[in-house]
C-alpha atoms as a PDB file:
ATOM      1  CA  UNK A   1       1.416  14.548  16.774  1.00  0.00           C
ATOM      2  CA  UNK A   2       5.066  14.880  16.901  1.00  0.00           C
ATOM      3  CA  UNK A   3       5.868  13.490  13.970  1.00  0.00           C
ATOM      4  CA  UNK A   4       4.356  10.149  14.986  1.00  0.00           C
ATOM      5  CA  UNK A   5       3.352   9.446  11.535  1.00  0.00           C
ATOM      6  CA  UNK A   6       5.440   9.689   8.274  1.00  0.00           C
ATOM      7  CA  UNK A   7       2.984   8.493   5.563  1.00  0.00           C
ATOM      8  CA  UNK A   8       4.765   7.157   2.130  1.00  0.00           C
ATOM      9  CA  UNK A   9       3.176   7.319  -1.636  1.00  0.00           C
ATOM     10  CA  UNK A  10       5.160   5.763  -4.119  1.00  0.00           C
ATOM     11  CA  UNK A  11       3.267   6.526  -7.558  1.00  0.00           C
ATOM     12  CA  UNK A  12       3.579   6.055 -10.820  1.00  0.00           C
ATOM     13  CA  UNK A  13       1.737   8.375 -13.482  1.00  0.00           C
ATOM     14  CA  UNK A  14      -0.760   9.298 -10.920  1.00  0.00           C
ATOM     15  CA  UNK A  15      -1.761  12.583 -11.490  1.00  0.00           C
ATOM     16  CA  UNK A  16      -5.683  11.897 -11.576  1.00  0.00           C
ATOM     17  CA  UNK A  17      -5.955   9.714  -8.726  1.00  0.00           C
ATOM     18  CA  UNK A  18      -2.934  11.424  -6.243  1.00  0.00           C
ATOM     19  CA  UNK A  19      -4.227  15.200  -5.704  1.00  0.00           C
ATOM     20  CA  UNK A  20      -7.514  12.877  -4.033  1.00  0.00           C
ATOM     21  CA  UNK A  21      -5.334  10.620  -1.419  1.00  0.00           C
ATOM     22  CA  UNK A  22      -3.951  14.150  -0.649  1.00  0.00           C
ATOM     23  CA  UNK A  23      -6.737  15.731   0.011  1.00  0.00           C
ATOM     24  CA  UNK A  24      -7.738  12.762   2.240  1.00  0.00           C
ATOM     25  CA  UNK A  25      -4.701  13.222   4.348  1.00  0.00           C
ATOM     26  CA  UNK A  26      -4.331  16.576   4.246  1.00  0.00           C
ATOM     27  CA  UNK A  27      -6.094  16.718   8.406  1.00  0.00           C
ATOM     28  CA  UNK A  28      -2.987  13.996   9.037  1.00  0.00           C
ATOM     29  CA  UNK A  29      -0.800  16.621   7.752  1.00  0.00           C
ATOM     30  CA  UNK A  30      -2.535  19.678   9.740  1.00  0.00           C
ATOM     31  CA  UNK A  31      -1.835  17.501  12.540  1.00  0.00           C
ATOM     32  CA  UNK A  32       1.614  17.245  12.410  1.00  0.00           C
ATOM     33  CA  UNK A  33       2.455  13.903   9.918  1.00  0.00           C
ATOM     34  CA  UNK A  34       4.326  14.245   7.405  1.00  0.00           C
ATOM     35  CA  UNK A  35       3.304  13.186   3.370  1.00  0.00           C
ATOM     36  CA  UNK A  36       6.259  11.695   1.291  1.00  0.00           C
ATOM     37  CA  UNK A  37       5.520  11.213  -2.305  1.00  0.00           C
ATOM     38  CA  UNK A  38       7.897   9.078  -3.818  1.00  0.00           C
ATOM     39  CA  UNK A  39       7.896   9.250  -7.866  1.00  0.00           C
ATOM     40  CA  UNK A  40       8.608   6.413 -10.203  1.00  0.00           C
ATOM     41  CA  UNK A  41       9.342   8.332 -13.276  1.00  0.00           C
ATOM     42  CA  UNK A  42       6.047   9.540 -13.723  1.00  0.00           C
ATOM     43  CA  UNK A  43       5.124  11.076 -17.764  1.00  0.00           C
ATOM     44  CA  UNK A  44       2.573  12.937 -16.229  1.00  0.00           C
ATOM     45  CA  UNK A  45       1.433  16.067 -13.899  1.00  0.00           C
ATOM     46  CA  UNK A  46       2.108  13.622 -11.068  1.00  0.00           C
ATOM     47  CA  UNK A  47       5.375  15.571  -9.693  1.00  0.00           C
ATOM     48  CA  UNK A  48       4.262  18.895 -10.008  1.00  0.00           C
ATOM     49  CA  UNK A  49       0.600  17.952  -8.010  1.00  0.00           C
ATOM     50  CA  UNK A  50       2.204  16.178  -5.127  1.00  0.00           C
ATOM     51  CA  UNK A  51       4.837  19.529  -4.626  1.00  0.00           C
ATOM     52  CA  UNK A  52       1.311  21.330  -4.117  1.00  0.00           C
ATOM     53  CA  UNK A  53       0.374  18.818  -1.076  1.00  0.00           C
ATOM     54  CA  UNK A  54       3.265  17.047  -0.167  1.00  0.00           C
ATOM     55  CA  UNK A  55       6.199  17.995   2.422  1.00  0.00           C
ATOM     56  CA  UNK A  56       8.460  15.527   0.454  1.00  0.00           C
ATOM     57  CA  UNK A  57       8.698  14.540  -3.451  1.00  0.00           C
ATOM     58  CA  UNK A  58      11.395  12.228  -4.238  1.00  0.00           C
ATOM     59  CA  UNK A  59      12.070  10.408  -7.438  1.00  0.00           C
ATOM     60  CA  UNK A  60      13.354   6.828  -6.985  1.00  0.00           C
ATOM     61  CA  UNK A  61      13.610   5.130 -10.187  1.00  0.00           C
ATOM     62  CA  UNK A  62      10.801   2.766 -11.208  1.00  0.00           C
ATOM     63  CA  UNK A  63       9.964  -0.485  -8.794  1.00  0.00           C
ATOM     64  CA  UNK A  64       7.185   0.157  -6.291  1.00  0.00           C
ATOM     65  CA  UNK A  65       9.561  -1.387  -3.157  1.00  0.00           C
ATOM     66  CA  UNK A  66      12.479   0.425  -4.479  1.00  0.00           C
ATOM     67  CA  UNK A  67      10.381   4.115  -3.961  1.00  0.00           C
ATOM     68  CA  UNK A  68       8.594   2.868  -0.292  1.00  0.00           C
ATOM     69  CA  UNK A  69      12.136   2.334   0.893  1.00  0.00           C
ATOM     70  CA  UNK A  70      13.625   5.729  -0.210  1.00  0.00           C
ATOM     71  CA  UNK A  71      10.645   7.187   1.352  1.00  0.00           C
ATOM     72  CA  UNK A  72      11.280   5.309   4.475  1.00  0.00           C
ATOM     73  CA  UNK A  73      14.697   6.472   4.278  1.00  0.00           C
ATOM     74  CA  UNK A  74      13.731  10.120   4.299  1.00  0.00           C
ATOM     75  CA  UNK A  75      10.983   9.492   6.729  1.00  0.00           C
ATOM     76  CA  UNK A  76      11.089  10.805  10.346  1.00  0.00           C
ATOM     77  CA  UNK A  77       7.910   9.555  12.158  1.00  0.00           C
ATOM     78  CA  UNK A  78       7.871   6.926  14.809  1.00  0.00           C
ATOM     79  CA  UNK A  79       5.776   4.779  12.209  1.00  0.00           C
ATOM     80  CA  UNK A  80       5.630   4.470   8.662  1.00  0.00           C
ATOM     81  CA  UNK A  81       2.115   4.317   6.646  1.00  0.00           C
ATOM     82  CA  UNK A  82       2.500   2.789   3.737  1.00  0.00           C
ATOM     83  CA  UNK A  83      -0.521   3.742   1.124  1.00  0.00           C
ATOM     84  CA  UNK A  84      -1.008   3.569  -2.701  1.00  0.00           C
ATOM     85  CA  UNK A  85      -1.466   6.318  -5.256  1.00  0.00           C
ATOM     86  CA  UNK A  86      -5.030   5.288  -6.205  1.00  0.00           C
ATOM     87  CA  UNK A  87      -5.909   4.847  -2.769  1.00  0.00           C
ATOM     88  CA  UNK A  88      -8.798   6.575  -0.870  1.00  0.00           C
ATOM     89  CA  UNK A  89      -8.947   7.412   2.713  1.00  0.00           C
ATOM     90  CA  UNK A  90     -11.715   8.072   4.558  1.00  0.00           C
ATOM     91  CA  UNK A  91     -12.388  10.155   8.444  1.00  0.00           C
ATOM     92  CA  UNK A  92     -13.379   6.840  10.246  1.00  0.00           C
ATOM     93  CA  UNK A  93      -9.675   5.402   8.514  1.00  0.00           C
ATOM     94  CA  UNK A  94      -8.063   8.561   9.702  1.00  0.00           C
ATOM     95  CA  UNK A  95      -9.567   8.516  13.452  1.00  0.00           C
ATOM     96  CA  UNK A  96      -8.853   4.361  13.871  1.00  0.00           C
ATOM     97  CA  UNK A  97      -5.628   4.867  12.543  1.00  0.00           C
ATOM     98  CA  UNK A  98      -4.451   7.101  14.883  1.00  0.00           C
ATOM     99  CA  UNK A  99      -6.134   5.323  18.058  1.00  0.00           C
ATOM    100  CA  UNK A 100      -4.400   2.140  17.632  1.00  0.00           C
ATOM    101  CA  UNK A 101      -0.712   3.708  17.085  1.00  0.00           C
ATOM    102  CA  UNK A 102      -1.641   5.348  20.842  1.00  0.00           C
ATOM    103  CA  UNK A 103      -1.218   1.427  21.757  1.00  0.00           C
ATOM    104  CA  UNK A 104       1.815   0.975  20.170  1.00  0.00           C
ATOM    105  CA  UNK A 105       1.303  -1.817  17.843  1.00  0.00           C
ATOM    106  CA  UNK A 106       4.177  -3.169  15.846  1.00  0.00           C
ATOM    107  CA  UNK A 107       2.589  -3.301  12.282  1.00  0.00           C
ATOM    108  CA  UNK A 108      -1.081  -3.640  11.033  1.00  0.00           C
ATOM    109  CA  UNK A 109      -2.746  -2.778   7.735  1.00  0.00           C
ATOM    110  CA  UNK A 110      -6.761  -2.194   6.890  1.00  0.00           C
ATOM    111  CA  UNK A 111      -9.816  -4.094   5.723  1.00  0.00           C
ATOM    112  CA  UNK A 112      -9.932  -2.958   1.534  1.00  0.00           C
ATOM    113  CA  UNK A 113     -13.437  -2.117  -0.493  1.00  0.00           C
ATOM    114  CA  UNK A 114     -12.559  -1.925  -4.466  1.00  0.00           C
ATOM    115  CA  UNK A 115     -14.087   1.206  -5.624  1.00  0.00           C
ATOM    116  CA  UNK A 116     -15.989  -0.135  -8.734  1.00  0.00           C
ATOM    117  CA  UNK A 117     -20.113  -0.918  -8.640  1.00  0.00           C
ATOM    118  CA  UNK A 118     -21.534  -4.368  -8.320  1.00  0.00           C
ATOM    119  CA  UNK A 119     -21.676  -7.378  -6.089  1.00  0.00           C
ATOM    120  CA  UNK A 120     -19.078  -9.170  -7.179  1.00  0.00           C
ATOM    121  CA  UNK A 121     -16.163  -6.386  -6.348  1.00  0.00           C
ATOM    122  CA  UNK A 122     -17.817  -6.232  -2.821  1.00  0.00           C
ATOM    123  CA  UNK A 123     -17.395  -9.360  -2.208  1.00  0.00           C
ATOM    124  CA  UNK A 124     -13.689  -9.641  -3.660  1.00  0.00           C
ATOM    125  CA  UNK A 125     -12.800  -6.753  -1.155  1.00  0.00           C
ATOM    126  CA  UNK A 126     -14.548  -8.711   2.005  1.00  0.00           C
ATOM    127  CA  UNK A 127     -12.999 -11.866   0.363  1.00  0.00           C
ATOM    128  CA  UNK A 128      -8.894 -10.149   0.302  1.00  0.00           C
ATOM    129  CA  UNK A 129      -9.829  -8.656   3.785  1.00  0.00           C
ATOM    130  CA  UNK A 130     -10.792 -12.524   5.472  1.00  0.00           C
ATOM    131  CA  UNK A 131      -8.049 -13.774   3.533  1.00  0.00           C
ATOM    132  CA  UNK A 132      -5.870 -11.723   5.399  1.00  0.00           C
ATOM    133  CA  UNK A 133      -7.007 -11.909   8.855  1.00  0.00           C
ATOM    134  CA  UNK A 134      -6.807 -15.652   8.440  1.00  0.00           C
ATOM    135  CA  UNK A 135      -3.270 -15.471   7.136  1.00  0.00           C
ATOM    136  CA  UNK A 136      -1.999 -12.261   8.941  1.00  0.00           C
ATOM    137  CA  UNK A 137      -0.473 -11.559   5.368  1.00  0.00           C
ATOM    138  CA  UNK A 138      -1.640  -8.193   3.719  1.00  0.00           C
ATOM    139  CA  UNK A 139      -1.175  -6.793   0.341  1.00  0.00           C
ATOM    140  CA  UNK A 140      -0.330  -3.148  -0.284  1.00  0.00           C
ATOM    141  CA  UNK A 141      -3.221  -1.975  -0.932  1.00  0.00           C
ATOM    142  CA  UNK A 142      -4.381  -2.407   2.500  1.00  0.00           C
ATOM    143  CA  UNK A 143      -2.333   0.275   3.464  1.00  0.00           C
ATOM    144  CA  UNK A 144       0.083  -1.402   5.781  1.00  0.00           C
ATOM    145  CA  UNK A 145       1.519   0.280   8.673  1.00  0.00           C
ATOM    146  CA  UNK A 146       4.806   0.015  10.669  1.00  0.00           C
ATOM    147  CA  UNK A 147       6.800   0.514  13.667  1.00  0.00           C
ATOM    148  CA  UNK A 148       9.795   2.860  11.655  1.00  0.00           C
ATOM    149  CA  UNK A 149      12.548   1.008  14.172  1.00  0.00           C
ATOM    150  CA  UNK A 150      10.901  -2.011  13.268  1.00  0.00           C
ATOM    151  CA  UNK A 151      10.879  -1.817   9.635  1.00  0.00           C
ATOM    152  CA  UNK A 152      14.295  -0.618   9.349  1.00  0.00           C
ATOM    153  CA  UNK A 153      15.637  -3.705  11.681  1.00  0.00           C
ATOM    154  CA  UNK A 154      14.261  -5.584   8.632  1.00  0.00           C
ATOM    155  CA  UNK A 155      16.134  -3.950   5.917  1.00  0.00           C
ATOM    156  CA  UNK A 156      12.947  -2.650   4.807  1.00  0.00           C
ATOM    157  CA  UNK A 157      11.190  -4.209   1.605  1.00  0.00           C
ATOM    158  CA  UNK A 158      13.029  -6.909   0.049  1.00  0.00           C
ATOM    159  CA  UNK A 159      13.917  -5.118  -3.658  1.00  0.00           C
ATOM    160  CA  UNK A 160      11.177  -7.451  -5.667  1.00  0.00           C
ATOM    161  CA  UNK A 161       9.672  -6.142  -8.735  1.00  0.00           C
ATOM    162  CA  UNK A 162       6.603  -7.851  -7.255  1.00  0.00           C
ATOM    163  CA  UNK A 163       5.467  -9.778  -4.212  1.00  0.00           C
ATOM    164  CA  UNK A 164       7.421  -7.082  -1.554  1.00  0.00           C
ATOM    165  CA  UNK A 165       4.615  -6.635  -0.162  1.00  0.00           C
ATOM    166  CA  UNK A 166       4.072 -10.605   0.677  1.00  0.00           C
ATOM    167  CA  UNK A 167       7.610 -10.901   1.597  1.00  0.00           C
ATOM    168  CA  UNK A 168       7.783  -8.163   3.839  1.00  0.00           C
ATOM    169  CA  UNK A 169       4.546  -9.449   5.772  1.00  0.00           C
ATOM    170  CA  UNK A 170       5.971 -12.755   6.149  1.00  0.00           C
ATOM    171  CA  UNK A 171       8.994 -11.602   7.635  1.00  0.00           C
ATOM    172  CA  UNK A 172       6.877  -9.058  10.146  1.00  0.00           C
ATOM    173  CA  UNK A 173       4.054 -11.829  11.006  1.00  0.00           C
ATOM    174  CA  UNK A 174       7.530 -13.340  12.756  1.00  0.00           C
ATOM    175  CA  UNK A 175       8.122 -10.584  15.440  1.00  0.00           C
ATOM    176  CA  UNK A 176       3.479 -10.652  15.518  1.00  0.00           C
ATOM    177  CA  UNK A 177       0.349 -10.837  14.361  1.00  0.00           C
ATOM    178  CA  UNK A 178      -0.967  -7.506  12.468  1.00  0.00           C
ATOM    179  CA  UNK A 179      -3.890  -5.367  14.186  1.00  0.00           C
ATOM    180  CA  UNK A 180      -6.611  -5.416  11.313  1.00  0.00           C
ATOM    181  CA  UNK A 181      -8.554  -2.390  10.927  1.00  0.00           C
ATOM    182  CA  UNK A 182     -11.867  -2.540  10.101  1.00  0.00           C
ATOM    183  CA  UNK A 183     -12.348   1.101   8.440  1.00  0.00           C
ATOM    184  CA  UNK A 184     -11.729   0.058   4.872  1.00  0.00           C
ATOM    185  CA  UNK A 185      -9.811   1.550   2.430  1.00  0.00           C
ATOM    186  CA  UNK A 186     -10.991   2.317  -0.690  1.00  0.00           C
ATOM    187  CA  UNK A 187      -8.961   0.744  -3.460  1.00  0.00           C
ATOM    188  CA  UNK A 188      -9.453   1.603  -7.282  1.00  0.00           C
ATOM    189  CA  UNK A 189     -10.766  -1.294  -9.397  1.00  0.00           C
ATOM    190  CA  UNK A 190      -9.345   0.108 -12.270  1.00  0.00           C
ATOM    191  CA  UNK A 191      -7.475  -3.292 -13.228  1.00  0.00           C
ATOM    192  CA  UNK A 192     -10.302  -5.488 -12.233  1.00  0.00           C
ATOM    193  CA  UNK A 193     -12.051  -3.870 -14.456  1.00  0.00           C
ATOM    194  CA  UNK A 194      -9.674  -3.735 -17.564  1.00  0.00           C
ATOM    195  CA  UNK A 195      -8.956  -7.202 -17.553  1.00  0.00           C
ATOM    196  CA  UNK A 196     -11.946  -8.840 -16.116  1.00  0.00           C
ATOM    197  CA  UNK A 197     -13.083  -9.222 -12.908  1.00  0.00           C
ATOM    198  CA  UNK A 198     -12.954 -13.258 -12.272  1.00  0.00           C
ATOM    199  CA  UNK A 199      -9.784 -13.548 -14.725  1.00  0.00           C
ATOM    200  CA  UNK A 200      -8.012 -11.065 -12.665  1.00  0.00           C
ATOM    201  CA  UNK A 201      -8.983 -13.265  -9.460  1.00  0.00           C
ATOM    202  CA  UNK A 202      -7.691 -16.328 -11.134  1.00  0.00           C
ATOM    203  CA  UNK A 203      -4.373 -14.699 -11.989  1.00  0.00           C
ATOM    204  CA  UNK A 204      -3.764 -12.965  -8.519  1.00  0.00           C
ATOM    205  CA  UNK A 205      -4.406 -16.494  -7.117  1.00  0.00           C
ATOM    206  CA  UNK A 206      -1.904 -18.456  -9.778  1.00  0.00           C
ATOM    207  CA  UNK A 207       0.870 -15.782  -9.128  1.00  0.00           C
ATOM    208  CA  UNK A 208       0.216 -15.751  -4.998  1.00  0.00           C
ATOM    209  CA  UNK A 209       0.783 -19.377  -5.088  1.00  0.00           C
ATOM    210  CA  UNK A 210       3.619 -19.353  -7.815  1.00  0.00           C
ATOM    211  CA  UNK A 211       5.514 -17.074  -5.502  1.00  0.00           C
ATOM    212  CA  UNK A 212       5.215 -19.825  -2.422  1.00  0.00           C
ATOM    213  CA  UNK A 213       5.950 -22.456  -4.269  1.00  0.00           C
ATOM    214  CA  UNK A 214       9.239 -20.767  -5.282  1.00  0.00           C
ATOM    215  CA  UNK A 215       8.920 -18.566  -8.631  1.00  0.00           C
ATOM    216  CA  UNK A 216      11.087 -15.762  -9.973  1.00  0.00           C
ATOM    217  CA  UNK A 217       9.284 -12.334  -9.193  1.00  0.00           C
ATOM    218  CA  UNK A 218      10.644 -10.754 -12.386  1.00  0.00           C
ATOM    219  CA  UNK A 219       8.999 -13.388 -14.147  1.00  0.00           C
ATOM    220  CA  UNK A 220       5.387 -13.282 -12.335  1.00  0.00           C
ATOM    221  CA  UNK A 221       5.951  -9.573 -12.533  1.00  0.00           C
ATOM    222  CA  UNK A 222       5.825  -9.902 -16.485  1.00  0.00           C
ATOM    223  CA  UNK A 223       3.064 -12.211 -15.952  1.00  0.00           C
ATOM    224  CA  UNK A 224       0.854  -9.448 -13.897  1.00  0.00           C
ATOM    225  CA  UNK A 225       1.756  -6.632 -16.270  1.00  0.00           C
ATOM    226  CA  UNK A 226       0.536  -8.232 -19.178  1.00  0.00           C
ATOM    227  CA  UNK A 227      -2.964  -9.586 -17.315  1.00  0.00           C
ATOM    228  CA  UNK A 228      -2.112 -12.889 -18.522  1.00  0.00           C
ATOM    229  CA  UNK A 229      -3.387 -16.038 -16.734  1.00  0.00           C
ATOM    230  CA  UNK A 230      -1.527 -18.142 -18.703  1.00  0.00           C
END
């Protein structure tokens, strides 16, 4: 692979959920990518598992954009692969992935599947994946994926405490379109689940269109934080 592919974790008192996405991507790293951990200021096991699996751990302070750009920084691959702590990746993932960066595509992100039981999280994750291939927007946990020369032309993710992934999307769907990939990615419903699966809709909804209409991101960051839909 030729270092083709830096892939970048930021996490944040993962320790359950991160030895998994690195076993995942552990025949991405037999192949020649490279795995970048990028730690928040975890409280947990979460350094000492990713030294185990990783060929980078780097502690960045806390803010999810601030740790995906020092992990860009240290990256070396031709593209960047953005993916979440509590993310899981399966073979098919893997083998599309891989395919489409043979055609050189500027930046493009996955369809998502929450990981919890029950209709209604299926159809949220076929719901955020439409959404997206209407809008060309994606959301982090699609696992978004980037042309490094491309990304760094852009200054990278905007510093936001929330929304960077929004704002950076908006700012790529200017130089084109994304290439969607139907393997999904497998997304924890943790927070669905904690806070209610329709309320949590409702709030992502309110905050997405708070942000476009012009709302501080610290503030809708405090808003997400504590699951309130007020």
């Amino acid at each position: 692979m030729s270092m083709r592919l830096s892939v970048v974790i930021p996490a944040l008192n993962e320790a359950q959920a991160l030895p998994l996405l690195l076993a995942d991507l552990a025949p991405l790293r037999q192949a020649g990518a490279e795995l970048i951990v990028v730690d928040g200021g975890s409280g947990d096991a979460t350094v000492e598992l990713a030294l185990l699996q990783a060929d980078h751990v780097l502690q960045a302070g806390s803010g999810r954009a601030r740790q995906m750009n020092a992990g860009a920084a240290q990256a070396q691959g031709e593209y960047l692969w953005f993916v979440h702590a509590d993310t899981r990746v399966g073979e098919p993932a893997l083998r599309r992935l891989l395919a489409v960066l043979d055609q050189a595509p500027l930046w493009g992100r996955f369809d998502v599947r929450l990981s919890g039981r029950g209709l209604a999280l299926r159809l949220i994750g076929g719901m955020i994946s439409l959404r997206s291939r209407v809008t060309g927007i994606a959301t982090g946990d699609q696992g978004i994926f980037v042309a490094r020369r491309v990304f760094e032309a852009l200054g990278g993710y905007a510093n936001l405490p929330l929304m960077e992934d929004i704002e950076l999307c908006r700012r790529l769907k200017l130089k084109a379109r994304p290439r969607c990939l139907r393997p999904p990615l497998l997304t924890s419903s943790r927070r669905w689940e904690r806070h209610g699966i329709w309320r949590t809709v409702w709030l992502m909804w309110r905050l997405r269109l708070a942000y476009y209409c012009g709302a501080d991101p610290a503030e809708l960051a405090r808003r997400y934080s504590g699951g309130s839909s007020s």
